[in-house]
N, C-alpha and C. Protein backbone atom coordinates (compact mmCIF):
# COMPACT_ATOMS: atom_id res chain seq x y z
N UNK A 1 6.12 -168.21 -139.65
CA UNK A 1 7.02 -169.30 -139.35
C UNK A 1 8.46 -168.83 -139.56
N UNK A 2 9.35 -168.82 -138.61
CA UNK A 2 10.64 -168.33 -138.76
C UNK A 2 11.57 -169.89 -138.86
N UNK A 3 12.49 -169.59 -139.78
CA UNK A 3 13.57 -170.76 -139.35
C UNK A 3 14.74 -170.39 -138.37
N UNK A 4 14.63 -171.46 -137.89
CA UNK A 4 15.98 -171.19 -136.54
C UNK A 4 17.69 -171.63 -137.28
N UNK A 5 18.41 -170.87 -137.56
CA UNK A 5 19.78 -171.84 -138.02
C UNK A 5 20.49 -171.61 -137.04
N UNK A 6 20.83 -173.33 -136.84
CA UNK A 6 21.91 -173.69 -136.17
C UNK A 6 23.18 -173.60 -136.18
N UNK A 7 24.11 -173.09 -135.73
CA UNK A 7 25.80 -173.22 -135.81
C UNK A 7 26.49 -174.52 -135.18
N UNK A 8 27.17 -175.29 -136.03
CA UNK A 8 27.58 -176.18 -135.54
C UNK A 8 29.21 -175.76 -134.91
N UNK A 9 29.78 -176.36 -134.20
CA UNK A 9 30.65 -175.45 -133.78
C UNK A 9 32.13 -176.11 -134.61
N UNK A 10 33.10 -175.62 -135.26
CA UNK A 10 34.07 -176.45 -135.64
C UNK A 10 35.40 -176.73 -135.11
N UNK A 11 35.62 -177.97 -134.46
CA UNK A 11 36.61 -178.05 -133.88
C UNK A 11 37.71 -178.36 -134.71
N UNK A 12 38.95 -178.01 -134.80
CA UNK A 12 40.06 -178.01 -135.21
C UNK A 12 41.66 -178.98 -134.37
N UNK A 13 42.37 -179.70 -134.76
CA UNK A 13 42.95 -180.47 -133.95
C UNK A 13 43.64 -179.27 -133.77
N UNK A 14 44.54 -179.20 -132.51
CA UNK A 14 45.42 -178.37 -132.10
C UNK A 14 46.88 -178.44 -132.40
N UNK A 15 47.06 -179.77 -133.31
CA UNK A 15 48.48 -179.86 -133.46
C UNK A 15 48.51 -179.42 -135.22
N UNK A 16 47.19 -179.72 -135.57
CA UNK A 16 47.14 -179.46 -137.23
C UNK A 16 47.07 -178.12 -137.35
N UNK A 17 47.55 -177.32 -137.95
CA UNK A 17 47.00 -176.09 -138.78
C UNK A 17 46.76 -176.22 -140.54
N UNK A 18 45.57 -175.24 -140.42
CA UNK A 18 44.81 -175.35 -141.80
C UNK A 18 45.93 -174.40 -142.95
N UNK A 19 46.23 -175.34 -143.83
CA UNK A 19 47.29 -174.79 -144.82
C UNK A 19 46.53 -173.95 -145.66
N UNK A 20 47.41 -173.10 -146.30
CA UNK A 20 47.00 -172.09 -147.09
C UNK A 20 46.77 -172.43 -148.60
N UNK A 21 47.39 -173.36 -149.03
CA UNK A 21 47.08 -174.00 -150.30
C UNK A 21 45.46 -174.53 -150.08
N UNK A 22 45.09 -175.02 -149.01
CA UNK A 22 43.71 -175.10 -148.77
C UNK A 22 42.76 -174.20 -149.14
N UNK A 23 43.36 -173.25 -148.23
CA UNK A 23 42.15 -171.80 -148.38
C UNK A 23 42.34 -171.35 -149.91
N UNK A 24 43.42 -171.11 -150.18
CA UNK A 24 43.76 -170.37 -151.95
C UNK A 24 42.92 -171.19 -152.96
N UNK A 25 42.53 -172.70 -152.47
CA UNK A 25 41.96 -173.73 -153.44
C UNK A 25 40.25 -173.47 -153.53
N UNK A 26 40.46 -173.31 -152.24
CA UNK A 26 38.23 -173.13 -151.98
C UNK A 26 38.48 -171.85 -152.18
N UNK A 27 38.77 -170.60 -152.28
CA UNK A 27 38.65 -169.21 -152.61
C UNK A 27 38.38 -168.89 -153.77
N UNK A 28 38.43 -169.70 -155.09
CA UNK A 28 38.96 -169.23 -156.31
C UNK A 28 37.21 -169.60 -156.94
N UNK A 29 37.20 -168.25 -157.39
CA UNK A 29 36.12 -168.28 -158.47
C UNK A 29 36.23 -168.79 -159.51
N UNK A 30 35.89 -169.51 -160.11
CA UNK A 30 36.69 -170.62 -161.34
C UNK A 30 35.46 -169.90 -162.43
N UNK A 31 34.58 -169.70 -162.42
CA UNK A 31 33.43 -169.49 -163.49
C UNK A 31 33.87 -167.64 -163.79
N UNK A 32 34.23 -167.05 -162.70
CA UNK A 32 34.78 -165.69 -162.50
C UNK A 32 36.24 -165.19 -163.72
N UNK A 33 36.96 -166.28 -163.19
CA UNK A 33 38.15 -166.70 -164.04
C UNK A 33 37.74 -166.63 -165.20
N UNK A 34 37.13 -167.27 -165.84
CA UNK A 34 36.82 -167.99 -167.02
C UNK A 34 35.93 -167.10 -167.98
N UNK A 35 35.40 -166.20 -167.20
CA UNK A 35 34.65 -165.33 -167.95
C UNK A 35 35.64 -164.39 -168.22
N UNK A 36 36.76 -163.92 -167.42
CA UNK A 36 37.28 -162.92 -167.79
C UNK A 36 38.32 -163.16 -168.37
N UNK A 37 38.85 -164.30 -168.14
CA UNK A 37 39.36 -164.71 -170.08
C UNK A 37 38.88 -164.92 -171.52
N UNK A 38 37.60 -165.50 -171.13
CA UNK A 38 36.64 -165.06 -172.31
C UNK A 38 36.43 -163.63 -172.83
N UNK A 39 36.72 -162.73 -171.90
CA UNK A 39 36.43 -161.49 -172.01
C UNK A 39 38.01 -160.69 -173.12
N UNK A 40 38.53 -160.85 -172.57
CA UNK A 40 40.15 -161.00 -172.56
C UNK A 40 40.58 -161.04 -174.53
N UNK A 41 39.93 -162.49 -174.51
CA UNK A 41 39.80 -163.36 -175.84
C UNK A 41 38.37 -163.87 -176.13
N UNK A 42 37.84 -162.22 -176.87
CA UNK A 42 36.49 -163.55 -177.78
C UNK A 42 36.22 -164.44 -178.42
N UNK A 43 37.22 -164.80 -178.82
CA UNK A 43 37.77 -165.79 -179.71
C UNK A 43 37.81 -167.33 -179.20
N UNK A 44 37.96 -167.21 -178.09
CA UNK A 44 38.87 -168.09 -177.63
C UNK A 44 37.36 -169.31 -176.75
N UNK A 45 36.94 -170.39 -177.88
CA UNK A 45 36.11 -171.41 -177.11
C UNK A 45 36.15 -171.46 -175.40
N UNK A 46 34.74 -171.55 -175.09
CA UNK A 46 34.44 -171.55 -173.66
C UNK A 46 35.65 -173.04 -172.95
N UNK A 47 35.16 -173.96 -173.80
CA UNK A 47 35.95 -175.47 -173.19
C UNK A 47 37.34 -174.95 -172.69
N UNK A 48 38.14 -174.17 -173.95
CA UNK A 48 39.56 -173.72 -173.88
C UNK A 48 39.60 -173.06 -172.56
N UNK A 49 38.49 -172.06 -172.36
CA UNK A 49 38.89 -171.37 -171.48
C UNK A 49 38.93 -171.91 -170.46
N UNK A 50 38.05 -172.62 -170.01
CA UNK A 50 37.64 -173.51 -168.86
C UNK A 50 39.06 -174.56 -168.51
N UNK A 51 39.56 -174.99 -169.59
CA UNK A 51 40.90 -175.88 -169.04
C UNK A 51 41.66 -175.01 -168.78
N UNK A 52 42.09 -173.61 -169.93
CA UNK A 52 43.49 -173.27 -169.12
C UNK A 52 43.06 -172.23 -167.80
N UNK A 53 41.94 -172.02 -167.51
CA UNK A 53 41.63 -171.65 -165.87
C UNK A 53 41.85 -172.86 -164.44
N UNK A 54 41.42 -173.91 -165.49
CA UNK A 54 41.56 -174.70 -164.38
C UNK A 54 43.17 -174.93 -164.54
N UNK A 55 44.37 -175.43 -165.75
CA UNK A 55 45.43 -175.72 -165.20
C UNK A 55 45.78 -174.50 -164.83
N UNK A 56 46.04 -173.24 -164.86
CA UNK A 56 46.24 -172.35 -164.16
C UNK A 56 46.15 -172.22 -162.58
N UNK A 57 44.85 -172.60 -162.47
CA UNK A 57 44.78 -172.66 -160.57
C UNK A 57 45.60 -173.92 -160.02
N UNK A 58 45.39 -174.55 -160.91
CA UNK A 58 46.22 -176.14 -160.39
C UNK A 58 47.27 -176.45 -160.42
N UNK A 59 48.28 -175.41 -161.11
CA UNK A 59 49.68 -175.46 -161.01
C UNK A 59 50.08 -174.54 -159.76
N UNK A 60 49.01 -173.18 -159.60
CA UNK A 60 49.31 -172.54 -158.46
C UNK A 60 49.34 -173.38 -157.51
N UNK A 61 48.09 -174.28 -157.47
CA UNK A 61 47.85 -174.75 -155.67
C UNK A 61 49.07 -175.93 -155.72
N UNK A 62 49.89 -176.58 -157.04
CA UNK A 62 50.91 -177.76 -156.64
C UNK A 62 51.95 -177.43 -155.82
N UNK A 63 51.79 -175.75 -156.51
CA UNK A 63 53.10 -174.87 -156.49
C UNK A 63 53.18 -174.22 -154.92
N UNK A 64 52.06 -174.05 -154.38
CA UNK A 64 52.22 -173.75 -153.06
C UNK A 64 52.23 -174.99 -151.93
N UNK A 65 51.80 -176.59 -152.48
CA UNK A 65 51.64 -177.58 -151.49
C UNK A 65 53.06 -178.20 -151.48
N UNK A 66 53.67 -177.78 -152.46
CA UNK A 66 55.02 -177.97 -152.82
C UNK A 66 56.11 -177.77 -151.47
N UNK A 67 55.36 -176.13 -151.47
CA UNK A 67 56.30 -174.99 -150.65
C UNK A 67 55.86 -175.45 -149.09
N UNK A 68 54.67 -175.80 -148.79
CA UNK A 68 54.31 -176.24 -147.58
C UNK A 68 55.03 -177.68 -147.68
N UNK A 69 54.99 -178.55 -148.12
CA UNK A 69 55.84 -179.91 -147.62
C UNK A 69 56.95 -179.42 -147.59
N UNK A 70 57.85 -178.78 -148.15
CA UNK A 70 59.31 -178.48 -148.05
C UNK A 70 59.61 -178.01 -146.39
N UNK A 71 58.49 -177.16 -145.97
CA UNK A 71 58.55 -176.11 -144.83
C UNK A 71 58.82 -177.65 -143.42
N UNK A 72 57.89 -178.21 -143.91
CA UNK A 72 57.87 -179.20 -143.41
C UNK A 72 58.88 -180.64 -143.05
N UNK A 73 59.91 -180.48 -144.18
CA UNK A 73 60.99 -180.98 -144.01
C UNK A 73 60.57 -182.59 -143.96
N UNK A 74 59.42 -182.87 -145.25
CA UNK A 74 58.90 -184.32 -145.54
C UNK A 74 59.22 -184.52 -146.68
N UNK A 75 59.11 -183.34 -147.79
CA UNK A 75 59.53 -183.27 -149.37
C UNK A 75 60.96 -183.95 -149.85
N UNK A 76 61.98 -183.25 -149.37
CA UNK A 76 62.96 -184.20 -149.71
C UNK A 76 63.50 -185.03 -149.88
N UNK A 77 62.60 -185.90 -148.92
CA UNK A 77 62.91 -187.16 -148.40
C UNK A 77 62.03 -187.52 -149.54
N UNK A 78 61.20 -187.48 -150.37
CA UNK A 78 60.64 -188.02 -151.39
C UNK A 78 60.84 -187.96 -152.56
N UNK A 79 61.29 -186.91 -153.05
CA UNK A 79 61.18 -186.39 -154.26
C UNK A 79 62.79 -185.28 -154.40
N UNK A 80 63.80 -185.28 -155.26
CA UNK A 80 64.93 -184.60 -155.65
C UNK A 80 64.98 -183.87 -156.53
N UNK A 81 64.92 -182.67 -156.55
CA UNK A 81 64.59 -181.50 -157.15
C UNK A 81 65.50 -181.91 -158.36
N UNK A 82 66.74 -181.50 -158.26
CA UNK A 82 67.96 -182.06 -159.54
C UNK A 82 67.36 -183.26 -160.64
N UNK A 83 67.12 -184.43 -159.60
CA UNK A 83 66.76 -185.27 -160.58
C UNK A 83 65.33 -184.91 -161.65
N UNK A 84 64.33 -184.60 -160.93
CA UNK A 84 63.30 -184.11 -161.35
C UNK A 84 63.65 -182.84 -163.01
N UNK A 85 64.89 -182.02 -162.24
CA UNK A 85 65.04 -180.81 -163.40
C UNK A 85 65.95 -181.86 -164.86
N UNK A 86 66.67 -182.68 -164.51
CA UNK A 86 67.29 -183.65 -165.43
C UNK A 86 66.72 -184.21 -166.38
N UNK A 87 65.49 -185.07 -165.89
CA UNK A 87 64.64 -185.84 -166.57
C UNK A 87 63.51 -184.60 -167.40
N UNK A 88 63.16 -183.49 -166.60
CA UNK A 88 62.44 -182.69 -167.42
C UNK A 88 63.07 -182.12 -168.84
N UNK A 89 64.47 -181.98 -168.61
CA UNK A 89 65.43 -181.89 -169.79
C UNK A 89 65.32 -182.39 -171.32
């Protein structure tokens, strides 16, 4: 008995393109990460490691969806860098 797999075919809108903060987000070995900070630091509780892998990837991917809305010329209009650095003050 053989199985047959099917390809579904994926269509893509033509005006959208697939951002890269996308791909960088599904790419990331998170258990990969995490071991090799464990590795890094034996010391250092699995839980621990597991959060600062995850805020680690998650400041990367803000940090690049950031850079894509800007490209985009939608960011500004929302959000003011100055004010933002003020209040972080």
């Amino acid at each position: 008995m053989t199985k047959e797999i099917k390809l579904l075919p994926f269509y893509r809108k033509e005006d959208k393109k697939a951002y890269f903060s996308e791909y960088f987000l599904s790419s990331i070995n998170f258990n990969g990460m995490t071991e090799k900070l464990i590795k890094e630091r034996p010391g250092m509780p699995l839980r621990v490691a597991k959060a600062v892998t995850l805020a680690t990837v998650y400041a990367l991917h803000a940090d690049l969806v950031i850079e894509e809305c800007k490209k985009e010329d939608r960011f500004e209009d929302i959000i003011d860098e100055d004010v933002l650095y003020e209040e972080n003050q």
